[in-house]
Protein backbone atom coordinates (compact mmCIF):
# COMPACT_ATOMS: atom_id res chain seq x y z
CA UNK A 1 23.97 3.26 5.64
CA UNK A 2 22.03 1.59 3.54
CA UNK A 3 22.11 0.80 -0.38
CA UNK A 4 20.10 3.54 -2.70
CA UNK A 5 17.03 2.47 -3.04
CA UNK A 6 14.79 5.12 -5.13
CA UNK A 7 15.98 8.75 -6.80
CA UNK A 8 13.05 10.89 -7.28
CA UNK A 9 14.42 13.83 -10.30
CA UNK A 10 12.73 16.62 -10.75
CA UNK A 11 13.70 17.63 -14.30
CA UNK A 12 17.45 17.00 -14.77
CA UNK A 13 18.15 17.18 -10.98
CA UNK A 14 18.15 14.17 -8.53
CA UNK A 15 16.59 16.10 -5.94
CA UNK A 16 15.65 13.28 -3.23
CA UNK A 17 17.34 9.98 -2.72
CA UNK A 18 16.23 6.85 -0.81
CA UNK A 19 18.01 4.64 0.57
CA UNK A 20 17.38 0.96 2.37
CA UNK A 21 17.92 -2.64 2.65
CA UNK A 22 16.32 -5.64 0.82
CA UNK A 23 16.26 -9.73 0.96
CA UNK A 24 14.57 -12.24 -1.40
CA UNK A 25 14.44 -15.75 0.44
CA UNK A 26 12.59 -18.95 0.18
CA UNK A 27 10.82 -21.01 2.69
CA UNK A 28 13.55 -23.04 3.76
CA UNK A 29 15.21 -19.44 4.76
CA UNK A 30 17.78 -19.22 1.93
CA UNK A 31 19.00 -15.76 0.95
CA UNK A 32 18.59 -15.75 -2.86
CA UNK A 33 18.95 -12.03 -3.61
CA UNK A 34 19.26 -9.17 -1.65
CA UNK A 35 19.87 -5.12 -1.54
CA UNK A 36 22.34 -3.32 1.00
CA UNK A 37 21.97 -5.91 4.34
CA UNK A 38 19.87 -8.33 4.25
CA UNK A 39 20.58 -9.06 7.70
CA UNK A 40 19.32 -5.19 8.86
CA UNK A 41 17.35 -5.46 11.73
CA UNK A 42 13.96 -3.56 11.79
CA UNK A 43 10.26 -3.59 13.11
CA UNK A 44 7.74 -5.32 11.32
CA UNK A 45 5.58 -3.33 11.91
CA UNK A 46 1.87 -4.08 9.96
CA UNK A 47 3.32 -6.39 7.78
CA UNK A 48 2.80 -8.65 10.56
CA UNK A 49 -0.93 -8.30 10.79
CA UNK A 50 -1.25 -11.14 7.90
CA UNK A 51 0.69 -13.70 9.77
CA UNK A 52 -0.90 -12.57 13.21
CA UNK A 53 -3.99 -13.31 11.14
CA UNK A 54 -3.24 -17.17 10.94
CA UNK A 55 -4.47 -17.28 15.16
CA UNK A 56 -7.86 -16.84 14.35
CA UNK A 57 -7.86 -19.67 11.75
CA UNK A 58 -5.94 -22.06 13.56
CA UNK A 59 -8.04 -21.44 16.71
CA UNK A 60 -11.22 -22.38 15.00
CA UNK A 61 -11.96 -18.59 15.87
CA UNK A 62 -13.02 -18.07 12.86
CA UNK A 63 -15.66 -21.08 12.48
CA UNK A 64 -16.53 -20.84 15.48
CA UNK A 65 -17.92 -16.86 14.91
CA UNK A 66 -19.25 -18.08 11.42
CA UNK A 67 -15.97 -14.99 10.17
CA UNK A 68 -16.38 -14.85 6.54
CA UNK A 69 -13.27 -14.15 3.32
CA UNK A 70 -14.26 -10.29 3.60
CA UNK A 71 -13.54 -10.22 7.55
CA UNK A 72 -10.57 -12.42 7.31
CA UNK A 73 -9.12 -10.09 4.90
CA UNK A 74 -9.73 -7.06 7.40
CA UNK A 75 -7.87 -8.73 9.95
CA UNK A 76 -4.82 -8.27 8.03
CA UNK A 77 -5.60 -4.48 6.78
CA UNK A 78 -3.57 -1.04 7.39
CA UNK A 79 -7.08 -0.06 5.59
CA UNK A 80 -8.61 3.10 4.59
CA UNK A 81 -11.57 3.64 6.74
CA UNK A 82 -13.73 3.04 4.01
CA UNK A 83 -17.53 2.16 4.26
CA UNK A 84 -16.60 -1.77 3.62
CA UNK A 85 -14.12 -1.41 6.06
CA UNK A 86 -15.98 -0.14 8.95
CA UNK A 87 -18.65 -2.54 7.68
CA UNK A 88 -16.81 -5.85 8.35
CA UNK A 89 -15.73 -4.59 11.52
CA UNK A 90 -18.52 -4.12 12.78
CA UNK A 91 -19.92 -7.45 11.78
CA UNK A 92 -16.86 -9.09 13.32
CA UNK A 93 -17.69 -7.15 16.57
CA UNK A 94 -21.33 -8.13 16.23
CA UNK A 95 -20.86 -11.79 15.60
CA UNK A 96 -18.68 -12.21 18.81
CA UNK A 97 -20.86 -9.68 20.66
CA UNK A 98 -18.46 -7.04 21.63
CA UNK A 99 -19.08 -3.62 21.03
CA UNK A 100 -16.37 -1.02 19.42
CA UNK A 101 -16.00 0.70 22.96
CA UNK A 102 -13.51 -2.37 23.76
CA UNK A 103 -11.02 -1.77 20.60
CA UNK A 104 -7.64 -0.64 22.13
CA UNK A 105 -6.58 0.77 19.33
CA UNK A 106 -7.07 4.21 19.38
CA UNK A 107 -8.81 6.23 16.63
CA UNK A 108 -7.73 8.23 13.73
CA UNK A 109 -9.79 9.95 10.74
CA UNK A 110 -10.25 7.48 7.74
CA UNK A 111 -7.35 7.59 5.20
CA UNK A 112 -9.44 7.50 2.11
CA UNK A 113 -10.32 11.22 1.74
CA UNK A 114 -13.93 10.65 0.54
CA UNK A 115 -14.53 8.67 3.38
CA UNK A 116 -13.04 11.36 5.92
CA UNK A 117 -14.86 14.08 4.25
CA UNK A 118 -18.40 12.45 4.82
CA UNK A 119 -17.67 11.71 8.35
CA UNK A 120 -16.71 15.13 9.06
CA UNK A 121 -19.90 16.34 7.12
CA UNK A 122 -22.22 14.26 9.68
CA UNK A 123 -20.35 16.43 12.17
CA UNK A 124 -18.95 13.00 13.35
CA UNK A 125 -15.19 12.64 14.91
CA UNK A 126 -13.59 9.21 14.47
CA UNK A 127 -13.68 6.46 16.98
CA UNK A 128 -11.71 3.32 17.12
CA UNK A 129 -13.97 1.95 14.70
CA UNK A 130 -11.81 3.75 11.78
CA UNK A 131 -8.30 2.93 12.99
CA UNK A 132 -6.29 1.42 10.18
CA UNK A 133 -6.03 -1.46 12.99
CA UNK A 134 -9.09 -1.87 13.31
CA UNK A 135 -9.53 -5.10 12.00
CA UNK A 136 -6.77 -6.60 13.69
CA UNK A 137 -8.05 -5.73 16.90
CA UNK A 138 -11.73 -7.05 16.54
CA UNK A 139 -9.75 -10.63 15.71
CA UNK A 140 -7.84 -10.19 18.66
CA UNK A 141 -10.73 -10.14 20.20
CA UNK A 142 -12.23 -12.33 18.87
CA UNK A 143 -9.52 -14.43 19.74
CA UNK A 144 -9.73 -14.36 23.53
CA UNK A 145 -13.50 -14.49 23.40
CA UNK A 146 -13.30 -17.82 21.86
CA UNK A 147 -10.02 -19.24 24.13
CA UNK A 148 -12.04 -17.81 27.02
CA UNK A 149 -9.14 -15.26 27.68
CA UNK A 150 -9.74 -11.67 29.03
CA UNK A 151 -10.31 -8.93 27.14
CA UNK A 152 -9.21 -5.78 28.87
CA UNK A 153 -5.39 -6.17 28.94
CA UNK A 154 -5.10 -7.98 25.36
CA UNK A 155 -2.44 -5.88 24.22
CA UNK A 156 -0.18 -6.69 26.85
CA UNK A 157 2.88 -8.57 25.79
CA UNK A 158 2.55 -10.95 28.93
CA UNK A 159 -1.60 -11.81 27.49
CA UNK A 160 -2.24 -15.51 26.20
CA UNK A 161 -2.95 -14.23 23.01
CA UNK A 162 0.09 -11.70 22.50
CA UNK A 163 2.27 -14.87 23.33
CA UNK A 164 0.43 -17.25 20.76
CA UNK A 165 1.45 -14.67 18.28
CA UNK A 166 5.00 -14.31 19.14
CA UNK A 167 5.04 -17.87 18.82
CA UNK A 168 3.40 -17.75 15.26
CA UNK A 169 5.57 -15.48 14.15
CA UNK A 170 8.48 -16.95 15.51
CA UNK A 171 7.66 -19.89 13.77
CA UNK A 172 7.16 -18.35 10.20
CA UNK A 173 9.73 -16.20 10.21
CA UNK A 174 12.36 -18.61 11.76
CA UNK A 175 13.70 -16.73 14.51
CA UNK A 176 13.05 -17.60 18.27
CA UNK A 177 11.25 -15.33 20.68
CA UNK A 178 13.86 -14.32 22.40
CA UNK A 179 16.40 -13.36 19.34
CA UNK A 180 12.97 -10.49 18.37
CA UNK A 181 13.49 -7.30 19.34
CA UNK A 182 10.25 -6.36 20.71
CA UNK A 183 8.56 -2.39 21.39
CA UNK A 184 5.03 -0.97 21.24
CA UNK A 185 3.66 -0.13 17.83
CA UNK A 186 1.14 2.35 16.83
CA UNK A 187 -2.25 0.44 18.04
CA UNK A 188 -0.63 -0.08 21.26
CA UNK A 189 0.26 -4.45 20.45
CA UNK A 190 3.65 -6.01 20.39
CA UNK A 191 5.37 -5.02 17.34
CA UNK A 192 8.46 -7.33 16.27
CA UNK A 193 12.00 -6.53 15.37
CA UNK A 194 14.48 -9.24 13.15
CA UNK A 195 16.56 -8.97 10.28
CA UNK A 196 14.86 -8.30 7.09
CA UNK A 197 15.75 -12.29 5.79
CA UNK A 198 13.29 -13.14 8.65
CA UNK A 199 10.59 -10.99 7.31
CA UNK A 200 10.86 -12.34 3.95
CA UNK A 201 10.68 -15.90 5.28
CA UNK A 202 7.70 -15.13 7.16
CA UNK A 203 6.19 -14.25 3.85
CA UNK A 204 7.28 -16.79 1.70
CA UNK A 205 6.05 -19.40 4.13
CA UNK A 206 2.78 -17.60 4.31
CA UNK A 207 3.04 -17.77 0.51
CA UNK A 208 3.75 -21.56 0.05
CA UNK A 209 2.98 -22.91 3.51
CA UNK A 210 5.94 -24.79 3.88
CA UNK A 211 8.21 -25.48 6.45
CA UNK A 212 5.83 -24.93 9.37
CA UNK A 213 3.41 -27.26 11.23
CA UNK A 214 0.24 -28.85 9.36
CA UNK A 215 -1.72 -26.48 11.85
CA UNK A 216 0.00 -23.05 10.55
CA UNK A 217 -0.49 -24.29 6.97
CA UNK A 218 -3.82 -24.59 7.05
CA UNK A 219 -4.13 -21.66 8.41
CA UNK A 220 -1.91 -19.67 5.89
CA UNK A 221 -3.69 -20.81 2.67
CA UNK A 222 -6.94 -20.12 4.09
CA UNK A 223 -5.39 -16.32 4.90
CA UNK A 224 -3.75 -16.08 1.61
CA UNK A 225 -7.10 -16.91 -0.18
CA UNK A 226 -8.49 -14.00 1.72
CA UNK A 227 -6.59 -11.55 1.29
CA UNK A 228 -6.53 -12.46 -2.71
CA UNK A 229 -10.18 -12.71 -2.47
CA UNK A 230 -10.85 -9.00 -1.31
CA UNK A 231 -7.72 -7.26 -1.81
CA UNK A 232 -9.44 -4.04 -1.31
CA UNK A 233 -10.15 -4.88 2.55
CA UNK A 234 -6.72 -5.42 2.93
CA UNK A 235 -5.80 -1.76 2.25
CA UNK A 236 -8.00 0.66 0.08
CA UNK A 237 -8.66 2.33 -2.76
CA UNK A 238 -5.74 3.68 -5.23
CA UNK A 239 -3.55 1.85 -3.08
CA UNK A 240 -0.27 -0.16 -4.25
CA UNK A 241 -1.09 -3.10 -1.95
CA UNK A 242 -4.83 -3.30 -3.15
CA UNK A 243 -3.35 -3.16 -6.99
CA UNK A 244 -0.80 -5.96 -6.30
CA UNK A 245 -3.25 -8.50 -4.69
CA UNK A 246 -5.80 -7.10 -7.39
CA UNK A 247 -4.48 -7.19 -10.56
CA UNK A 248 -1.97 -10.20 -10.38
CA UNK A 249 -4.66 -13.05 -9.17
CA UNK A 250 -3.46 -15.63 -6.43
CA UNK A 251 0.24 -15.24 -7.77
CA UNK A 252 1.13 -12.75 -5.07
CA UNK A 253 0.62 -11.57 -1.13
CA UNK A 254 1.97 -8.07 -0.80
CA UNK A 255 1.13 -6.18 2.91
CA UNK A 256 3.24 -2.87 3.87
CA UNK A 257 3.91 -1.78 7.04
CA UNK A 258 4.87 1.76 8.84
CA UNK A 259 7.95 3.91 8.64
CA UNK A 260 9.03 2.28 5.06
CA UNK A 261 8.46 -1.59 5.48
CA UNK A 262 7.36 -3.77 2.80
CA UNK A 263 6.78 -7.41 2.11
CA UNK A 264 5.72 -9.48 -0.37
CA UNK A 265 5.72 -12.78 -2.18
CA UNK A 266 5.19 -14.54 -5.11
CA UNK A 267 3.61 -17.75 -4.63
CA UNK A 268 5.19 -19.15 -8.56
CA UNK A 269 8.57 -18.68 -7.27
CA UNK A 270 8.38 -19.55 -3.26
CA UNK A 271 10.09 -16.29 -2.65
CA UNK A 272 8.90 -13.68 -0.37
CA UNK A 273 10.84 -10.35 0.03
CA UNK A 274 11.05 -7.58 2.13
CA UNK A 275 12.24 -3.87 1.76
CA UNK A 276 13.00 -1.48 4.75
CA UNK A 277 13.24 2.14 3.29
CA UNK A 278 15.75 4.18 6.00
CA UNK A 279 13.88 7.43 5.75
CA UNK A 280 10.56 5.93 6.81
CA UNK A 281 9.09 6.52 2.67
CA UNK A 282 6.53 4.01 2.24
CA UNK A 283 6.06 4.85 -1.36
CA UNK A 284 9.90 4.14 -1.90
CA UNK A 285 9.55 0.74 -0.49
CA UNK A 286 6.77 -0.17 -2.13
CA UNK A 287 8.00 1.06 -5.48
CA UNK A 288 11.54 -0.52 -4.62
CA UNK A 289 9.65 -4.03 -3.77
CA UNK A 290 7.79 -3.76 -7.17
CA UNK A 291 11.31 -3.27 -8.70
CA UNK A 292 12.67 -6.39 -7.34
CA UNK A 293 9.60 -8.43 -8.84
CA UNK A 294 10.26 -6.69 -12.21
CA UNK A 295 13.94 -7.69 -12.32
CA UNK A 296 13.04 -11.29 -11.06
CA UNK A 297 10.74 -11.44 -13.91
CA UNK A 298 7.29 -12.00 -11.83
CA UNK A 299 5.12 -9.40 -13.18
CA UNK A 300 3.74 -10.02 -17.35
CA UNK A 301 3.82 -6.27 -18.75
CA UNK A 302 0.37 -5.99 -18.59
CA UNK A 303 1.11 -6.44 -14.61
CA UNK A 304 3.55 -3.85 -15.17
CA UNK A 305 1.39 -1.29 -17.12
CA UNK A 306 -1.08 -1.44 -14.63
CA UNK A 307 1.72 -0.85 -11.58
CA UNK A 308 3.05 1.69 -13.43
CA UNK A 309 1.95 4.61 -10.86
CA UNK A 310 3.64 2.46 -8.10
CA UNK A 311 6.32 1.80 -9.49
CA UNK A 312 7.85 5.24 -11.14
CA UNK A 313 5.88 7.67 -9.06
CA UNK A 314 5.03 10.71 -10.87
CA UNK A 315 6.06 14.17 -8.82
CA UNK A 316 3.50 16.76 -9.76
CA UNK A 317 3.15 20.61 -9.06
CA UNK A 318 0.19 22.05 -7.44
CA UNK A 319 -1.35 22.72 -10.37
CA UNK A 320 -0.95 19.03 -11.06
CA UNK A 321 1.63 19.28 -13.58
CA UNK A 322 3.91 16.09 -13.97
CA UNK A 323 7.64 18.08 -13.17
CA UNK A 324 9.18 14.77 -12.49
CA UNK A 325 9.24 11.40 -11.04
CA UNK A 326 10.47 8.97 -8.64
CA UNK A 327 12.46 5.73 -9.95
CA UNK A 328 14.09 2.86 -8.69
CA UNK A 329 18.04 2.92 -8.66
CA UNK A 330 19.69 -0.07 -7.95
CA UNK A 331 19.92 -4.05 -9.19
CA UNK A 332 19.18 -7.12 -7.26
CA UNK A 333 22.84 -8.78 -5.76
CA UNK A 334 22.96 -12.89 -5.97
CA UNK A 335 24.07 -14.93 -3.17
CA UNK A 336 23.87 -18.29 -0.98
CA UNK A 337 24.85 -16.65 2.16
């Protein structure tokens, strides 16, 4: 079981608690700090999708479909379905002249409410177009168009292009193919399992772009300047990863994934961290990953006043009443292990 992460109190009761693992670790793949087990073993989940990102720059995908900051930054979105979302999909599909019909990634209604409300006030129902995964998969696309790969079974883990990945992630987060732990995730792609120390390395190389080849760091700044760039495409509206790559300049890269992953990294320090929450809460690892960047003193306070919300989530009533709040509980362990 793991270390408690977050108690949300309502009043003078602890009425939930969350627990999880956490590890800080620089490029080299040092353990620095760490929560619970570092070493827990977990999916990635879409906290891959910036380091999957790194195949379309390193292809000379990107240049070679004229794939601007805005589009970059979409290929490494969980994002809302908002109107700049669908937007620079769309223009990714366009400029590599595919049409949305050959997304694999299934369809859900937008997550930003406004944007959900419209479509179902055109009398619309969402296609694969306003999957959070969108962008990813118009890359991936993208991808094989430009290696001259097919199209129609590029999810498959056995594809050109799902083995390129496994090899750029394998190489980030300094673990070989074989050691991952590999399933299906939501959009239907390889998702990745390794300990949590692996997931923090992958993102404090993306970070610093050391310790890989000359190719993958290229690659990795130009990724990291996206995502900084247009931190909104990355994830949407009111949302904690938006605020992080927002409001703290090019000092961070922050990308959460399903079912209570988060990872992040702080480009100052070379560290990169990630969080698993056990019950799945994304809002507890978030909030818990915002802790450990408070207590390692990477956030000024006008960083923190403005992460406030993400950090100490309010619990409200339906009338909207503020009847308690969500906290982090626990302190950052040293080590060299």
């Amino acid at each position: 079981m793991g270390n408690v992460l977050m108690q949300a109190r309502r009043n003078e009761l602890i009425e939930t608690i969350h627990r999880g693992n956490a590890a800080v670790v620089d490029s080299s793949g040092r353990i620095h700090h760490y929560v619970g087990d570092p070493h827990g073993v977990t999916y990635m989940r879409s906290a891959a999708k910036p380091l999957q990102a790194l195949a379309v720059v390193e292809t000379e995908t990107a240049d070679a479909f004229g794939l601007d900051e805005r589009e970059l930054a979409v290929a490494c979105a969980s994002h809302a379905g908002q109107p700049e979302h669908l937007e620079a999909v769309r223009s990714i599909l366009k400029k590599i002249g595919l049409n949305e019909a050959l997304l694999q990634c299934g369809s859900h209604p937008p997550g930003h409410r406004p944007s959900r409300e419209a479509l179902y006030r055109e009398g619309a129902e969402p296609t694969e177009v306003h999957s959070n995964c969108s962008g990813k998969h118009s890359t991936m696309l993208a991808v094989c168009s430009h290696m001259g790969w097919s199209i129609e079974d590029y999810r498959e883990k056995d594809h050109p292009l799902q083995q390129m990945l496994l090899g750029i992630i394998s190489q980030l987060c300094g673990i070989e193919v074989g050691d991952m732990v590999l399933g299906v995730d939501g959009c239907g792609v390889v998702v990745h399992g390794m300990p949590l120390a692996n997931m923090a390395l992958g993102y404090a190389r993306l970070a610093t772009a050391e310790h890989i080849s000359e190719e993958l760091a290229g690659a990795a700044e130009v990724i990291y300047q996206a995502m900084n760039a247009h931190p909104i495409m990355v994830s949407g509206q009111g949302r904690v990863t938006t605020a992080i790559n927002d409001l703290c300049g090019e000092r961070f890269v922050a990308k959460g994934g399903a079912a209570g992953v988060y990872c992040m990294a702080c480009r100052e320090s070379g560290l990169g961290v990630a969080v698993k929450a056990e019950d799945g809460s994304g809002q507890a690892a978030s909030a818990a990953a915002l802790e450990i960047g408070f207590q390692l003193g990477w956030f000024t306070e006008s960083d923190r006043e403005k992460l406030q919300e993400f950090h100490q989530i309010p619990i409200k009533n339906v009338p909207g009443d503020a009847v308690g709040a969500m906290k982090p509980a626990f302190e950052l362990k040293s080590t060299r292990i």
